[in-house]
PDB file of N, CA and C in Angstrom:
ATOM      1  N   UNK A   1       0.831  -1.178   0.000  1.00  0.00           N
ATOM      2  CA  UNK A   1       0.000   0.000   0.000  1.00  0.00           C
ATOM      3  C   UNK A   1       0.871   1.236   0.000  1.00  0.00           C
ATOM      4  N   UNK A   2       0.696   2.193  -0.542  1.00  0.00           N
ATOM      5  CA  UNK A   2       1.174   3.364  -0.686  1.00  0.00           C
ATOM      6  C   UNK A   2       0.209   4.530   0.202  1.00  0.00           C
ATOM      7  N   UNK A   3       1.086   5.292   1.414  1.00  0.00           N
ATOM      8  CA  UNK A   3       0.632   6.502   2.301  1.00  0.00           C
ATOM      9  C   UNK A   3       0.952   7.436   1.524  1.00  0.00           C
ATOM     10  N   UNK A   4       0.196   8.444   1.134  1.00  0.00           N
ATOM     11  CA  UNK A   4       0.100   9.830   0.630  1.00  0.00           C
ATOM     12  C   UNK A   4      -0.514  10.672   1.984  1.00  0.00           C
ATOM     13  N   UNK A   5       0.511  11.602   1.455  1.00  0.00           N
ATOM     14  CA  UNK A   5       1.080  13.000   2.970  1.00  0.00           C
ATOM     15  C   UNK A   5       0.488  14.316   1.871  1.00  0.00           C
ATOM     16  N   UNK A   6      -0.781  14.864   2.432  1.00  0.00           N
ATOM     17  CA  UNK A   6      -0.823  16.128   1.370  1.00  0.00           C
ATOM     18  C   UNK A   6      -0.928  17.399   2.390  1.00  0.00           C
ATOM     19  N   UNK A   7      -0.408  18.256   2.175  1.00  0.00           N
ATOM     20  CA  UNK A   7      -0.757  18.808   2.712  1.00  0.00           C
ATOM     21  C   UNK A   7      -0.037  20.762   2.526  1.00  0.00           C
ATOM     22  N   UNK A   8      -1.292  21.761   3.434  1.00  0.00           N
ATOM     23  CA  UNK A   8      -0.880  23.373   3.112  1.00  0.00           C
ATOM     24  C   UNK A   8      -0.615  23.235   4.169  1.00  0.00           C
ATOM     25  N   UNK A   9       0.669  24.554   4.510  1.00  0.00           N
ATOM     26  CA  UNK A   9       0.899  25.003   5.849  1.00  0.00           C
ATOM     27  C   UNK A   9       1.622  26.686   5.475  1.00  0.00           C
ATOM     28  N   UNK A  10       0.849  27.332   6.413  1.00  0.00           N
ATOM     29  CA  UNK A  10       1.293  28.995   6.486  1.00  0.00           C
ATOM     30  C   UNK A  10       2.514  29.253   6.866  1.00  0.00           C
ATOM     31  N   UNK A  11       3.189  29.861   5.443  1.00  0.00           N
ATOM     32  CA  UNK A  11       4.535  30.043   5.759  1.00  0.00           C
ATOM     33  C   UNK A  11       4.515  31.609   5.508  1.00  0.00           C
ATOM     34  N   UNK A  12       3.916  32.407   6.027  1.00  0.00           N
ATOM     35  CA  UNK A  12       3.750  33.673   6.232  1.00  0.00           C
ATOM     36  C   UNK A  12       4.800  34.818   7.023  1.00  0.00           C
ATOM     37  N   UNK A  13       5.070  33.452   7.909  1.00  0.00           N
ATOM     38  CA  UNK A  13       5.995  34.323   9.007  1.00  0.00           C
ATOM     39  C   UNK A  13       7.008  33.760   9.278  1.00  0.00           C
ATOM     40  N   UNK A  14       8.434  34.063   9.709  1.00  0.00           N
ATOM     41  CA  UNK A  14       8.974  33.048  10.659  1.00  0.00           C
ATOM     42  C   UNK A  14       8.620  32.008  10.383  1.00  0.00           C
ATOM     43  N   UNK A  15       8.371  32.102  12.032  1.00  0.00           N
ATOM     44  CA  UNK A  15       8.098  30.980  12.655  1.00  0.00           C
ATOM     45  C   UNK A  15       7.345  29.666  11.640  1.00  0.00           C
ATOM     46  N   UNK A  16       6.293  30.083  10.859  1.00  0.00           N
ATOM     47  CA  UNK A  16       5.886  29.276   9.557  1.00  0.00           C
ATOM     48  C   UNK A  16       6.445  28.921   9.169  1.00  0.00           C
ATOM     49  N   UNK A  17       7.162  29.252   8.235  1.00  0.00           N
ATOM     50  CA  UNK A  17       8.443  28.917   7.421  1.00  0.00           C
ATOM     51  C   UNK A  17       9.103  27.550   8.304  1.00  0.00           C
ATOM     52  N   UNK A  18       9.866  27.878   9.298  1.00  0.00           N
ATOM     53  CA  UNK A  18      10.538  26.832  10.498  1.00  0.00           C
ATOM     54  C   UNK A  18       9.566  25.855  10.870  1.00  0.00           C
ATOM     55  N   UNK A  19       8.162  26.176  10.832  1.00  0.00           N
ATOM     56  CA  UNK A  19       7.631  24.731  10.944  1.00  0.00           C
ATOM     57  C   UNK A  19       7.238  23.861  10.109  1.00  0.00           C
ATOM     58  N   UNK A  20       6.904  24.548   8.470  1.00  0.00           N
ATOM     59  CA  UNK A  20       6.918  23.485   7.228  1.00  0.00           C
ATOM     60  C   UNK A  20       8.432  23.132   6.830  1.00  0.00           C
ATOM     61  N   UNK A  21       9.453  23.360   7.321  1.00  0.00           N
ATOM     62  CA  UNK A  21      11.173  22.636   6.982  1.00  0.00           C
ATOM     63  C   UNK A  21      11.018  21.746   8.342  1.00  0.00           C
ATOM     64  N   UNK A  22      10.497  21.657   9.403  1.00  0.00           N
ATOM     65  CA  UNK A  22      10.417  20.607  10.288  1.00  0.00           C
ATOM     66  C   UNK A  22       9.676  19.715   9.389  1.00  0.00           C
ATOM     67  N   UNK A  23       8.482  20.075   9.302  1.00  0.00           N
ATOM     68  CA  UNK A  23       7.120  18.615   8.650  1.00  0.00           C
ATOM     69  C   UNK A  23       7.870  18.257   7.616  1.00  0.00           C
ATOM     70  N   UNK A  24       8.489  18.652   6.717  1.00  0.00           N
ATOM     71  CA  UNK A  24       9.022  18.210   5.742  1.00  0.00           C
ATOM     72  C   UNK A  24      10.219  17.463   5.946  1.00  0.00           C
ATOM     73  N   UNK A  25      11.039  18.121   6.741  1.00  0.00           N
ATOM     74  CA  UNK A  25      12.067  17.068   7.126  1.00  0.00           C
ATOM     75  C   UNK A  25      11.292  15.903   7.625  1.00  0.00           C
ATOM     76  N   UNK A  26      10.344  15.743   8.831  1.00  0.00           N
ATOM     77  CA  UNK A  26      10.143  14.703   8.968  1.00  0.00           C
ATOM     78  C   UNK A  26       9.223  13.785   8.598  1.00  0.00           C
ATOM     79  N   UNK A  27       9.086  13.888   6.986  1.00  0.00           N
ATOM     80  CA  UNK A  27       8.747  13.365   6.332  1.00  0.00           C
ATOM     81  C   UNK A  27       9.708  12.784   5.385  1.00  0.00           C
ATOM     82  N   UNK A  28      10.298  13.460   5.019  1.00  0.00           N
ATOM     83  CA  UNK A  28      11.571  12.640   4.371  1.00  0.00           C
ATOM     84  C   UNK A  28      12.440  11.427   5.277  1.00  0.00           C
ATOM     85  N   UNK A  29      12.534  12.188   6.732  1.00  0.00           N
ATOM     86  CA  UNK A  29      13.355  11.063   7.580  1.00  0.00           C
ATOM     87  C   UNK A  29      11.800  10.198   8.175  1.00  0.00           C
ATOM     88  N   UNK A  30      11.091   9.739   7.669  1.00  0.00           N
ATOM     89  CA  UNK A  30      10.532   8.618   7.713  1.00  0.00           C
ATOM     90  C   UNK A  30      10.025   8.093   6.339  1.00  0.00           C
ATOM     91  N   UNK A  31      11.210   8.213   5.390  1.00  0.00           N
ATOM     92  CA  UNK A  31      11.053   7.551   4.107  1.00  0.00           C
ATOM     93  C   UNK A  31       9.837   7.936   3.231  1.00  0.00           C
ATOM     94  N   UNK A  32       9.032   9.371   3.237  1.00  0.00           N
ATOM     95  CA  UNK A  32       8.712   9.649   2.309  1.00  0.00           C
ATOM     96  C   UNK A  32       9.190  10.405   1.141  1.00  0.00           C
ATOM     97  N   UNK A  33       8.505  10.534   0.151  1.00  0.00           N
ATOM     98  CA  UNK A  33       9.333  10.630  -1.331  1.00  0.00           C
ATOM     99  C   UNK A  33       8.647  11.683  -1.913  1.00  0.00           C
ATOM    100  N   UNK A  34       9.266  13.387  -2.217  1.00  0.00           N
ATOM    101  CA  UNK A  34       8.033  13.884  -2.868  1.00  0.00           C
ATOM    102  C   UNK A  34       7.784  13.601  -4.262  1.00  0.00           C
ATOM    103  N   UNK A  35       6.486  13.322  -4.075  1.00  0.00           N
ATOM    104  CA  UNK A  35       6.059  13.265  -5.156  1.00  0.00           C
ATOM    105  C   UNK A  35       5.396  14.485  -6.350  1.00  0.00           C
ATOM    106  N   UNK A  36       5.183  15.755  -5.591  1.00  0.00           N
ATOM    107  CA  UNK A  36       4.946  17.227  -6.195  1.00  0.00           C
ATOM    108  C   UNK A  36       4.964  17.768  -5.002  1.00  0.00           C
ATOM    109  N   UNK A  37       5.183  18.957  -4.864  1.00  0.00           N
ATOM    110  CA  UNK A  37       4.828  20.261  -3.891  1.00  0.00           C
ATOM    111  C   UNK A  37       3.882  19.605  -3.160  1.00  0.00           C
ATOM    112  N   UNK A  38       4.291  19.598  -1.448  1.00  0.00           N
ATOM    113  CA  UNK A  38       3.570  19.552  -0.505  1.00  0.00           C
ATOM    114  C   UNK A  38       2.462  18.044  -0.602  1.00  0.00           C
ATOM    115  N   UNK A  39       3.501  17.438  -1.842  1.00  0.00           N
ATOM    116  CA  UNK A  39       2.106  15.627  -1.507  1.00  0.00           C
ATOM    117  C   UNK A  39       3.223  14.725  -1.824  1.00  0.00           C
ATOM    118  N   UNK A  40       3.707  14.193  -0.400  1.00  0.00           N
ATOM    119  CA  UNK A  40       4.686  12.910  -0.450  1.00  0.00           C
ATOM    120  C   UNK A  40       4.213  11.508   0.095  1.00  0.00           C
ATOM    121  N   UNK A  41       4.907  10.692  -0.441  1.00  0.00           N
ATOM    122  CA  UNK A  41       4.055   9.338  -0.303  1.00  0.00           C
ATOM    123  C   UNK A  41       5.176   8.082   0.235  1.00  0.00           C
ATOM    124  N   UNK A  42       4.894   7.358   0.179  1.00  0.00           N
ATOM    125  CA  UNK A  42       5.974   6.134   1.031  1.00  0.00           C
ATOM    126  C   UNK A  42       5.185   4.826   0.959  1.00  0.00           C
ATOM    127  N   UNK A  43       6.094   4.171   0.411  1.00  0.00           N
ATOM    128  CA  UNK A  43       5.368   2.459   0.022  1.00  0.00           C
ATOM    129  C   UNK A  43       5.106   1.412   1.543  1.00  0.00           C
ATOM    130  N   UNK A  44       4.640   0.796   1.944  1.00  0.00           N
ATOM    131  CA  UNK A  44       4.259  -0.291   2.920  1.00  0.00           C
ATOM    132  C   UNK A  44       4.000  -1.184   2.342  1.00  0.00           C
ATOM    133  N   UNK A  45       4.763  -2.468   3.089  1.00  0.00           N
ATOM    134  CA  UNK A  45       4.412  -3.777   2.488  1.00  0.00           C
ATOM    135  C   UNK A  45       2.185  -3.827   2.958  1.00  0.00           C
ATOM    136  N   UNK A  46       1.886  -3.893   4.278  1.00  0.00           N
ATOM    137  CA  UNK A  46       0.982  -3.737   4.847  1.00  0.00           C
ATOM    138  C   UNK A  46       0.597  -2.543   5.607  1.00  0.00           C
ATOM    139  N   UNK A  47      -0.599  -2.250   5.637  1.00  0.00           N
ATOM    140  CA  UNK A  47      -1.305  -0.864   6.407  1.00  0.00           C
ATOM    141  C   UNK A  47      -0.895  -1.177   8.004  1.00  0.00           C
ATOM    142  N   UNK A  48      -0.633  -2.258   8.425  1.00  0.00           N
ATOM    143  CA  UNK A  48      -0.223  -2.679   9.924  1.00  0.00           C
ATOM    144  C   UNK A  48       1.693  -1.732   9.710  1.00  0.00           C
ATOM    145  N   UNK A  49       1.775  -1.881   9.046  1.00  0.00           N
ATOM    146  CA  UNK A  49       3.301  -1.429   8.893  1.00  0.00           C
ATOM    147  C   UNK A  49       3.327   0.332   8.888  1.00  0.00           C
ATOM    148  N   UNK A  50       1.836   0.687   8.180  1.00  0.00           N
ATOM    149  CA  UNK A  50       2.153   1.975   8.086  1.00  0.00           C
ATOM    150  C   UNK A  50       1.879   3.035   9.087  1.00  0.00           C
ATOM    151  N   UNK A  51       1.079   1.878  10.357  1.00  0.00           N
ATOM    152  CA  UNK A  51       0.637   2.517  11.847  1.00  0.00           C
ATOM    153  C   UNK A  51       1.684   3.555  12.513  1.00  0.00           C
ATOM    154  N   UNK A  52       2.784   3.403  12.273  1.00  0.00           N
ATOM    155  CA  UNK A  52       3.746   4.122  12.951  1.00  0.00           C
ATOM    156  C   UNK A  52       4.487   5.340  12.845  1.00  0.00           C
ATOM    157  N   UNK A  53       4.481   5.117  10.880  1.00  0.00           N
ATOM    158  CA  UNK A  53       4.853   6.348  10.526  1.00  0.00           C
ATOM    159  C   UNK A  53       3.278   7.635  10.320  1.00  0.00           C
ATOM    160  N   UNK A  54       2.316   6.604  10.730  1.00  0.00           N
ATOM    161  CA  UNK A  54       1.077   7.783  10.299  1.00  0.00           C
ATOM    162  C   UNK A  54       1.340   8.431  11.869  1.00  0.00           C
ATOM    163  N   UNK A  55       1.401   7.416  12.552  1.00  0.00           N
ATOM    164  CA  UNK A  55       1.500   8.536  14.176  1.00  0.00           C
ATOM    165  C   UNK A  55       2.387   9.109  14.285  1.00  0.00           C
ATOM    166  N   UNK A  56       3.543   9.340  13.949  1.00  0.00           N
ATOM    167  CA  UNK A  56       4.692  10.494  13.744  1.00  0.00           C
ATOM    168  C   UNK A  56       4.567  11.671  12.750  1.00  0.00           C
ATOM    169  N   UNK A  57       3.294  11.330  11.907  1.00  0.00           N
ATOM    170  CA  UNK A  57       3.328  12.363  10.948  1.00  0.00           C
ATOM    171  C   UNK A  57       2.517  13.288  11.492  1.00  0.00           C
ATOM    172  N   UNK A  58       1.423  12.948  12.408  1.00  0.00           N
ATOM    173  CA  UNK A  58       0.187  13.211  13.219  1.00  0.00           C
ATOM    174  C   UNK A  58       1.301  13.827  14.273  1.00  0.00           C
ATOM    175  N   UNK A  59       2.011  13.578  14.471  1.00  0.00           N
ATOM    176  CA  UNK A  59       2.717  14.289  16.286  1.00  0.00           C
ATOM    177  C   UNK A  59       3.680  15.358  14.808  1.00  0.00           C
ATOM    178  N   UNK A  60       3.827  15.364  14.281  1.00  0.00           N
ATOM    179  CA  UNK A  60       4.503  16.380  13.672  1.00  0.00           C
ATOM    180  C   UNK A  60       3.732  17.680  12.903  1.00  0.00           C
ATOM    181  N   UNK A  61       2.536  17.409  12.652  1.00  0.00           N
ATOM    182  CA  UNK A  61       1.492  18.635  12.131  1.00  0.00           C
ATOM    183  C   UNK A  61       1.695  19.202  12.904  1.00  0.00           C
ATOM    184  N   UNK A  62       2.111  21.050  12.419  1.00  0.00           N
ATOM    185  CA  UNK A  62       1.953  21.794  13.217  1.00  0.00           C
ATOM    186  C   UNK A  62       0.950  22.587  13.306  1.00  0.00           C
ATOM    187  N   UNK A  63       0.351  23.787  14.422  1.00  0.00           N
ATOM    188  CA  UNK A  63      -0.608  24.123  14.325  1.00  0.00           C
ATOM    189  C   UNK A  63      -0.708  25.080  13.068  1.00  0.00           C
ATOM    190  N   UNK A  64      -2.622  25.352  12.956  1.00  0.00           N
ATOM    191  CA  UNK A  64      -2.253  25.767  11.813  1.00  0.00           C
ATOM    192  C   UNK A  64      -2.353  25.140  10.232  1.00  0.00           C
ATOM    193  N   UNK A  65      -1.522  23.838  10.476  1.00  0.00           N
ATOM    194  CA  UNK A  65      -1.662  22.980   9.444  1.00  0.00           C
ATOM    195  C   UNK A  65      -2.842  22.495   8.843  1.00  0.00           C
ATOM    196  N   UNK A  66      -2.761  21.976   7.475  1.00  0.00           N
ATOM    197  CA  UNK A  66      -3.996  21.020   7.103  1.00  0.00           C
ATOM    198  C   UNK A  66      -3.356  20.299   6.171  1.00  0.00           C
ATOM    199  N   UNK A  67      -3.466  18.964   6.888  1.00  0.00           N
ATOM    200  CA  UNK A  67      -2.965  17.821   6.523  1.00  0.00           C
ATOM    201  C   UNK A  67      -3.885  16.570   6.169  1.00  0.00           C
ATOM    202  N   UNK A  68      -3.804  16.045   4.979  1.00  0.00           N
ATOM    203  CA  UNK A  68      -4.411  15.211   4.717  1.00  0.00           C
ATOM    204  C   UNK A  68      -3.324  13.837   4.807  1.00  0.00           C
ATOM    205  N   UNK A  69      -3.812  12.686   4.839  1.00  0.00           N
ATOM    206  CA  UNK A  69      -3.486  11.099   4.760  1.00  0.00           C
ATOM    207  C   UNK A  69      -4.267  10.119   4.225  1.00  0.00           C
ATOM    208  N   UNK A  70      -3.788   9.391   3.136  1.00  0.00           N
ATOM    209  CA  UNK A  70      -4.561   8.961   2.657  1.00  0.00           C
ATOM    210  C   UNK A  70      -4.069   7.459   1.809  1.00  0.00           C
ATOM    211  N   UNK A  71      -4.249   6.721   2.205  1.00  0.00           N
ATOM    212  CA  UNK A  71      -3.817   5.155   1.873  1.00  0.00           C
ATOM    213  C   UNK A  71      -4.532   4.491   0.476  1.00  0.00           C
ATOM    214  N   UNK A  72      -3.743   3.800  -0.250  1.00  0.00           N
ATOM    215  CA  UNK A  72      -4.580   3.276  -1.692  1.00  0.00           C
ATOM    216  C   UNK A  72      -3.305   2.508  -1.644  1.00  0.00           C
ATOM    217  N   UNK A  73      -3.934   1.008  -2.081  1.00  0.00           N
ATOM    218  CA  UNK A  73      -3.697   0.313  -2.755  1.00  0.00           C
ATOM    219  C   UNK A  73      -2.431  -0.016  -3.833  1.00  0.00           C
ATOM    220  N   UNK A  74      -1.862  -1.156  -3.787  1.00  0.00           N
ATOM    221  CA  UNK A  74      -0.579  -0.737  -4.873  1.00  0.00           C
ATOM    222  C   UNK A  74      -1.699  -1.220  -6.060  1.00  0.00           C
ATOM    223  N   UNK A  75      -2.473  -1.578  -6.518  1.00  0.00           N
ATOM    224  CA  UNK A  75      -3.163  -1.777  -7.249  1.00  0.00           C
ATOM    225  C   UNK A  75      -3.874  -0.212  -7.654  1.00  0.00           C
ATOM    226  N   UNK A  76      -4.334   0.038  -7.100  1.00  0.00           N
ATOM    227  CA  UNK A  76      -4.691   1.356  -7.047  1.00  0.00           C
ATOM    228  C   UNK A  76      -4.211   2.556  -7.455  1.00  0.00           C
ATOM    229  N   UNK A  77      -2.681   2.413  -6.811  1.00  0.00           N
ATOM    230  CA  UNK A  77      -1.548   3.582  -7.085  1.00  0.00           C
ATOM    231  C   UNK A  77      -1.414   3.090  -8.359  1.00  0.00           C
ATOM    232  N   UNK A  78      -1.175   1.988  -8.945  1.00  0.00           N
ATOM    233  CA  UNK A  78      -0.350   1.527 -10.523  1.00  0.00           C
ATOM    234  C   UNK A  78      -1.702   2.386 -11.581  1.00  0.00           C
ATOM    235  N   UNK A  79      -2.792   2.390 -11.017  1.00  0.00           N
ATOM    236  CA  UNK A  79      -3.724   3.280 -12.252  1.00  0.00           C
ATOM    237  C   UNK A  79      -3.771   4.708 -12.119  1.00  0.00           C
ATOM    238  N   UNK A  80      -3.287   4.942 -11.541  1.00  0.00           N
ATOM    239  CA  UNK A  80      -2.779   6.308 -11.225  1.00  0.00           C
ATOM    240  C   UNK A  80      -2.123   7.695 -12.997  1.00  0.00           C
ATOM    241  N   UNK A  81      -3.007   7.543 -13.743  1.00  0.00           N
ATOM    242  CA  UNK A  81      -2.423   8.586 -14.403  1.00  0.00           C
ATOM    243  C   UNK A  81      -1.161   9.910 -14.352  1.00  0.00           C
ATOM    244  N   UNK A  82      -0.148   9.782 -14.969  1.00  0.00           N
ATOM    245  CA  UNK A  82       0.902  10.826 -14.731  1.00  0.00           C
ATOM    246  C   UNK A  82       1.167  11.386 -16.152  1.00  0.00           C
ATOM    247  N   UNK A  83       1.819  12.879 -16.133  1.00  0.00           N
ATOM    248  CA  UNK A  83       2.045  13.353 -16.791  1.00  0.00           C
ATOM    249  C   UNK A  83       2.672  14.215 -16.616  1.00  0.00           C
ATOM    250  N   UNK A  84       3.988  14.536 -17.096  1.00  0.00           N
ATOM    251  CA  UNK A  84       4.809  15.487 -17.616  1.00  0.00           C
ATOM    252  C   UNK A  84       4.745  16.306 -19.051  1.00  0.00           C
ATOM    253  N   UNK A  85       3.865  17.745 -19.071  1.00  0.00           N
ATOM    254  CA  UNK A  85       3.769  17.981 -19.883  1.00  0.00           C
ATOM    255  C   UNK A  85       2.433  17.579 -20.315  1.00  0.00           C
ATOM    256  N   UNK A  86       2.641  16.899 -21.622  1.00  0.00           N
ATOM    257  CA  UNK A  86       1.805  16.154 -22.371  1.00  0.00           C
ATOM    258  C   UNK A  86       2.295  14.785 -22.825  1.00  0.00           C
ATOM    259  N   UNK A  87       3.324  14.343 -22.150  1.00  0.00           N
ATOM    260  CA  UNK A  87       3.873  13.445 -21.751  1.00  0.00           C
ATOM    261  C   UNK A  87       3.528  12.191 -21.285  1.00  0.00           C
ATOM    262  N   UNK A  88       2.838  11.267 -21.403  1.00  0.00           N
ATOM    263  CA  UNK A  88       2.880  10.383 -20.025  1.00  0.00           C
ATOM    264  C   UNK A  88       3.641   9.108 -19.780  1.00  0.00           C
ATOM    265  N   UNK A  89       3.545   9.626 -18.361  1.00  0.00           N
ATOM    266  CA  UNK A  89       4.665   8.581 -17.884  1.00  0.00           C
ATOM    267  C   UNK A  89       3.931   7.157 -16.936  1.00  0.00           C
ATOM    268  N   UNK A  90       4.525   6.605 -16.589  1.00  0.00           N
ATOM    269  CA  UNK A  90       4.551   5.035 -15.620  1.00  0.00           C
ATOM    270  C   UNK A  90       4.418   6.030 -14.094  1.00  0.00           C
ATOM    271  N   UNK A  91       3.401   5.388 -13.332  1.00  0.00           N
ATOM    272  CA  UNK A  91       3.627   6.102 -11.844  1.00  0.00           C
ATOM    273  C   UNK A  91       5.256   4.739 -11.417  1.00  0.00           C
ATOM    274  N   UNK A  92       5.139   5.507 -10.052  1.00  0.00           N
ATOM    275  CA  UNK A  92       6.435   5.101  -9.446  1.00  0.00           C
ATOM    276  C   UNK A  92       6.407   3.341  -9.255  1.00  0.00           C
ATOM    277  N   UNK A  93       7.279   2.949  -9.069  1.00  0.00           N
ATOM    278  CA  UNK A  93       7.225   1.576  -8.962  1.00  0.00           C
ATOM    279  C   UNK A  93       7.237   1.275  -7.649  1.00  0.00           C
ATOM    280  N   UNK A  94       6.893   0.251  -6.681  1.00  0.00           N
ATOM    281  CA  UNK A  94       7.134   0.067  -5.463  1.00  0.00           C
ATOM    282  C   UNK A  94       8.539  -0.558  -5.374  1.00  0.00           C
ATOM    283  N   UNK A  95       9.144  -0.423  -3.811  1.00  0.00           N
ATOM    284  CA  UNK A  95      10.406  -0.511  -3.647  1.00  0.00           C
ATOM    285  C   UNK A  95      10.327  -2.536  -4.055  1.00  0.00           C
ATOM    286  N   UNK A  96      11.712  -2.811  -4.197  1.00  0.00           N
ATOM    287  CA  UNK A  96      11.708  -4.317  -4.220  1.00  0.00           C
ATOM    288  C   UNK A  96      11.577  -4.583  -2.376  1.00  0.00           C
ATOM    289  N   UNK A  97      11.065  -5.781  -2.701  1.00  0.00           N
ATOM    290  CA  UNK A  97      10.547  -6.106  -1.421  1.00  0.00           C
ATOM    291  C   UNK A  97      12.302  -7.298  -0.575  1.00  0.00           C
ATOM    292  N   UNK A  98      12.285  -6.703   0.853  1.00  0.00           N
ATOM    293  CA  UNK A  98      13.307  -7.797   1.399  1.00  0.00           C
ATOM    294  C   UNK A  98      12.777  -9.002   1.275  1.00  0.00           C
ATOM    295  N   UNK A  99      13.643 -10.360   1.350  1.00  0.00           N
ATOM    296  CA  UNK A  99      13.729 -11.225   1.444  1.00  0.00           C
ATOM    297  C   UNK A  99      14.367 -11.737   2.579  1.00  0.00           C
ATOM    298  N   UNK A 100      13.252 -12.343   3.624  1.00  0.00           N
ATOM    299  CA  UNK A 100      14.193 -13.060   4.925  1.00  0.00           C
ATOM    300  C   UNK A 100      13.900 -14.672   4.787  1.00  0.00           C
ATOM    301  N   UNK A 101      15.294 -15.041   5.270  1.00  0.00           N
ATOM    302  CA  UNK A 101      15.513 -16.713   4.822  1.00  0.00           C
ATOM    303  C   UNK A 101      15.520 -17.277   6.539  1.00  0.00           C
TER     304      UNK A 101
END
């Protein structure tokens, strides 16, 4: 399953500014990937897997914020229309999966 992170935050002031380079950092340091301005996403083998990073993303909204989350399917994500331009491209591929022996 693929977590999608969307989200606006008021960077008006300061202090704004310093709190969307926090959310964003800690979104990257829990392995999300942007995918455009302000909507990053991160692959899970299972939604049980993705319990942990959704509650860190949730303790990291700052006030102010509006944050959406939103889970689909790797089935789901693969119909996903993209385009560069007039272009189109393949959405992202999911990571290869570990193998434990």
């Amino acid at each position: 399953m693929w977590l999608f992170a969307m989200f606006d935050l008021p960077v008006d002031t300061p202090e704004g500014k310093r709190n969307y380079v926090r959310f964003r950092r800690t979104l990257l340091q829990n392995g999300f990937l942007m995918m455009q301005f302000s909507v990053y996403a991160r692959y899970f083998g299972s939604e049980e897997a993705s319990k942990v990073h959704r509650k860190r993303v949730r303790q990291a909204i700052p006030s102010g914020g509006h944050v959406r989350l939103l889970a689909v399917t790797d089935h789901q994500f693969g119909k996903m229309d993209v385009f560069h331009g007039k272009r189109r491209e393949s959405p992202e591929e999911p990571p290869p999966q570990m193998m434990l022996f």
